[in-house]
C-alpha atoms as a PDB file:
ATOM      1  CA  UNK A   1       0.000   0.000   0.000  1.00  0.00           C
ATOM      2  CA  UNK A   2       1.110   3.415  -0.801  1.00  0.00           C
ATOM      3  CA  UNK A   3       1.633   6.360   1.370  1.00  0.00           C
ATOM      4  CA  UNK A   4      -0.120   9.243   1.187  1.00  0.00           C
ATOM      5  CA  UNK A   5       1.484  12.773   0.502  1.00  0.00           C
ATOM      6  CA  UNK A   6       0.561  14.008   3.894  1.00  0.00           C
ATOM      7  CA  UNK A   7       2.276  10.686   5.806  1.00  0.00           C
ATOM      8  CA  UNK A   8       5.058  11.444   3.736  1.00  0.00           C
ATOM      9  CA  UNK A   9       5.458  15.235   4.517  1.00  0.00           C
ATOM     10  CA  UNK A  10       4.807  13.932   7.958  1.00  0.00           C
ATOM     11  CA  UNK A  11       7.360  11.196   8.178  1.00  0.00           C
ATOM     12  CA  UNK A  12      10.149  13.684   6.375  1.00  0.00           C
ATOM     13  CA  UNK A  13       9.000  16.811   9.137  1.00  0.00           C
ATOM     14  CA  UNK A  14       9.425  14.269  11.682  1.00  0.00           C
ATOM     15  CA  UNK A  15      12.925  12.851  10.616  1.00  0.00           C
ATOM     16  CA  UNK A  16      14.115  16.538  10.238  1.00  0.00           C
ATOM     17  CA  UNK A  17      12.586  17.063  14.179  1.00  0.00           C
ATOM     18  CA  UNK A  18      15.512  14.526  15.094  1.00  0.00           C
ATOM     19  CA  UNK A  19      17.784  15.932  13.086  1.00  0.00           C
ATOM     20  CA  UNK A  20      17.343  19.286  14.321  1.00  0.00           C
ATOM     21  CA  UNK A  21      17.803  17.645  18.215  1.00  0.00           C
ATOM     22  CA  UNK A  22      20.928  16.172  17.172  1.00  0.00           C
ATOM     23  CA  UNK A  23      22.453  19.511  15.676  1.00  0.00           C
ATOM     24  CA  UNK A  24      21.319  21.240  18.470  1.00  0.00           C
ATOM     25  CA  UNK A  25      23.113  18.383  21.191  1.00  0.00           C
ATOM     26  CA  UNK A  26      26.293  18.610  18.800  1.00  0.00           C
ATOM     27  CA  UNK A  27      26.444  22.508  19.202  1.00  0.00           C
ATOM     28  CA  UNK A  28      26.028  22.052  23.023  1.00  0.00           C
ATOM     29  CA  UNK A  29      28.573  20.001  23.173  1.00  0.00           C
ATOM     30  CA  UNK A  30      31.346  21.988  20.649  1.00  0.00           C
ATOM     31  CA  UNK A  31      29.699  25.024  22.993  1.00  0.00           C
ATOM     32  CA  UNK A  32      30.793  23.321  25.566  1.00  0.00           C
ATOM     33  CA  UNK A  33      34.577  22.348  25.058  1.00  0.00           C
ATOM     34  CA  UNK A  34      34.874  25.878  23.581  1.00  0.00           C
ATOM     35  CA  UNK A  35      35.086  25.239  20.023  1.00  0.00           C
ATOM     36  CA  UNK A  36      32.346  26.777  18.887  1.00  0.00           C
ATOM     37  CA  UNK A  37      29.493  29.191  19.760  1.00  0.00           C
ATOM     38  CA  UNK A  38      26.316  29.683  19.171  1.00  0.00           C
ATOM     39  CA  UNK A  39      26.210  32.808  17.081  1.00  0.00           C
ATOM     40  CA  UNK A  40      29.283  31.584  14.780  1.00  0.00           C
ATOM     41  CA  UNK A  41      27.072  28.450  14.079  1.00  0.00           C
ATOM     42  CA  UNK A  42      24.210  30.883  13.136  1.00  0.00           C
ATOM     43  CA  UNK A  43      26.416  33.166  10.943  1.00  0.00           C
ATOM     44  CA  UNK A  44      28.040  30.289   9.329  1.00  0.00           C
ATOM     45  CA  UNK A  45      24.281  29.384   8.454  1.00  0.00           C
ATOM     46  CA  UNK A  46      23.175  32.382   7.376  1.00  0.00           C
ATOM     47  CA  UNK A  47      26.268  32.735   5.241  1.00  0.00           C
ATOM     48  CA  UNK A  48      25.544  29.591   3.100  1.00  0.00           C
ATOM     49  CA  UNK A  49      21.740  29.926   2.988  1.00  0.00           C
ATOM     50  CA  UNK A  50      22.725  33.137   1.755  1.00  0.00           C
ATOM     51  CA  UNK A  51      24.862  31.444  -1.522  1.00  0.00           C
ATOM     52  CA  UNK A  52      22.063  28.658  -1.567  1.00  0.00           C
ATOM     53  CA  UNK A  53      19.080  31.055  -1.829  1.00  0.00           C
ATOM     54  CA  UNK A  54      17.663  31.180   1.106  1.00  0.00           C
ATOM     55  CA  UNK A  55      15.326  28.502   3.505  1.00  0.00           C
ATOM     56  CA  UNK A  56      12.943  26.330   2.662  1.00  0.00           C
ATOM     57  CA  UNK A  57      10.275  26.016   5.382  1.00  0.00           C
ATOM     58  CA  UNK A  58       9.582  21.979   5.349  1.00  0.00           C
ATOM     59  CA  UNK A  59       6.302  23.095   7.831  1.00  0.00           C
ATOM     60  CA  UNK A  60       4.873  25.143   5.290  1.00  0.00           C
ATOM     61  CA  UNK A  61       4.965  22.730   2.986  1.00  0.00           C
ATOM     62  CA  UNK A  62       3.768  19.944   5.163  1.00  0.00           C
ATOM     63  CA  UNK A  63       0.669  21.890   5.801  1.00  0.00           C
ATOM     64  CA  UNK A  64      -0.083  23.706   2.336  1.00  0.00           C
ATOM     65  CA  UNK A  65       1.006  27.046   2.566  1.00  0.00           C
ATOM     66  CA  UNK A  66       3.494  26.857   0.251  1.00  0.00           C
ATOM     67  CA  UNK A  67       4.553  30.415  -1.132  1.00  0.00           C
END
C-alpha cells in the first residue's frame, strides 16, 4: 500500500525534528569544550543559505502554505 502525501510530509517533518535535536546536542557540546558558539554556528548558516538562496520552510509545505 502506498503512502499518502501528507504521511510522507509527515514522516520527512518528523525525521528533520531529530535531526534538528541532534544539531542542536552537537552545538552544546562543541559550545561546551569551547570550540564553537552559538552565534558563529548561526552566521556560518546564514552565510551559506545566503549562496544557496535562502530557507525552505519543510512546515509550510507539510501543511499547504506553500509560497
Amino acid at each position: 500500500m502506498s503512502k499518502s502525501n501528507k504521511d510522507v510530509m509527515r514522516e520527512i517533518a518528523d525525521e528533520i525534528d531529530t535531526l534538528d535535536t541532534m544539531l542542536a546536542s552537537l552545538v552544546e557540546i562543541l559550545e561546551e569544550k569551547g570550540i564553537l558558539t552559538q552565534e558563529e554556528l548561526e552566521n556560518r548558516i546564514r552565510k551559506k543559505a545566503s549562496k544557496a538562496g535562502g530557507f525552505t520552510n519543510y512546515r509550510d509545505i507539510q501543511f499547504g502554505n506553500r509560497k
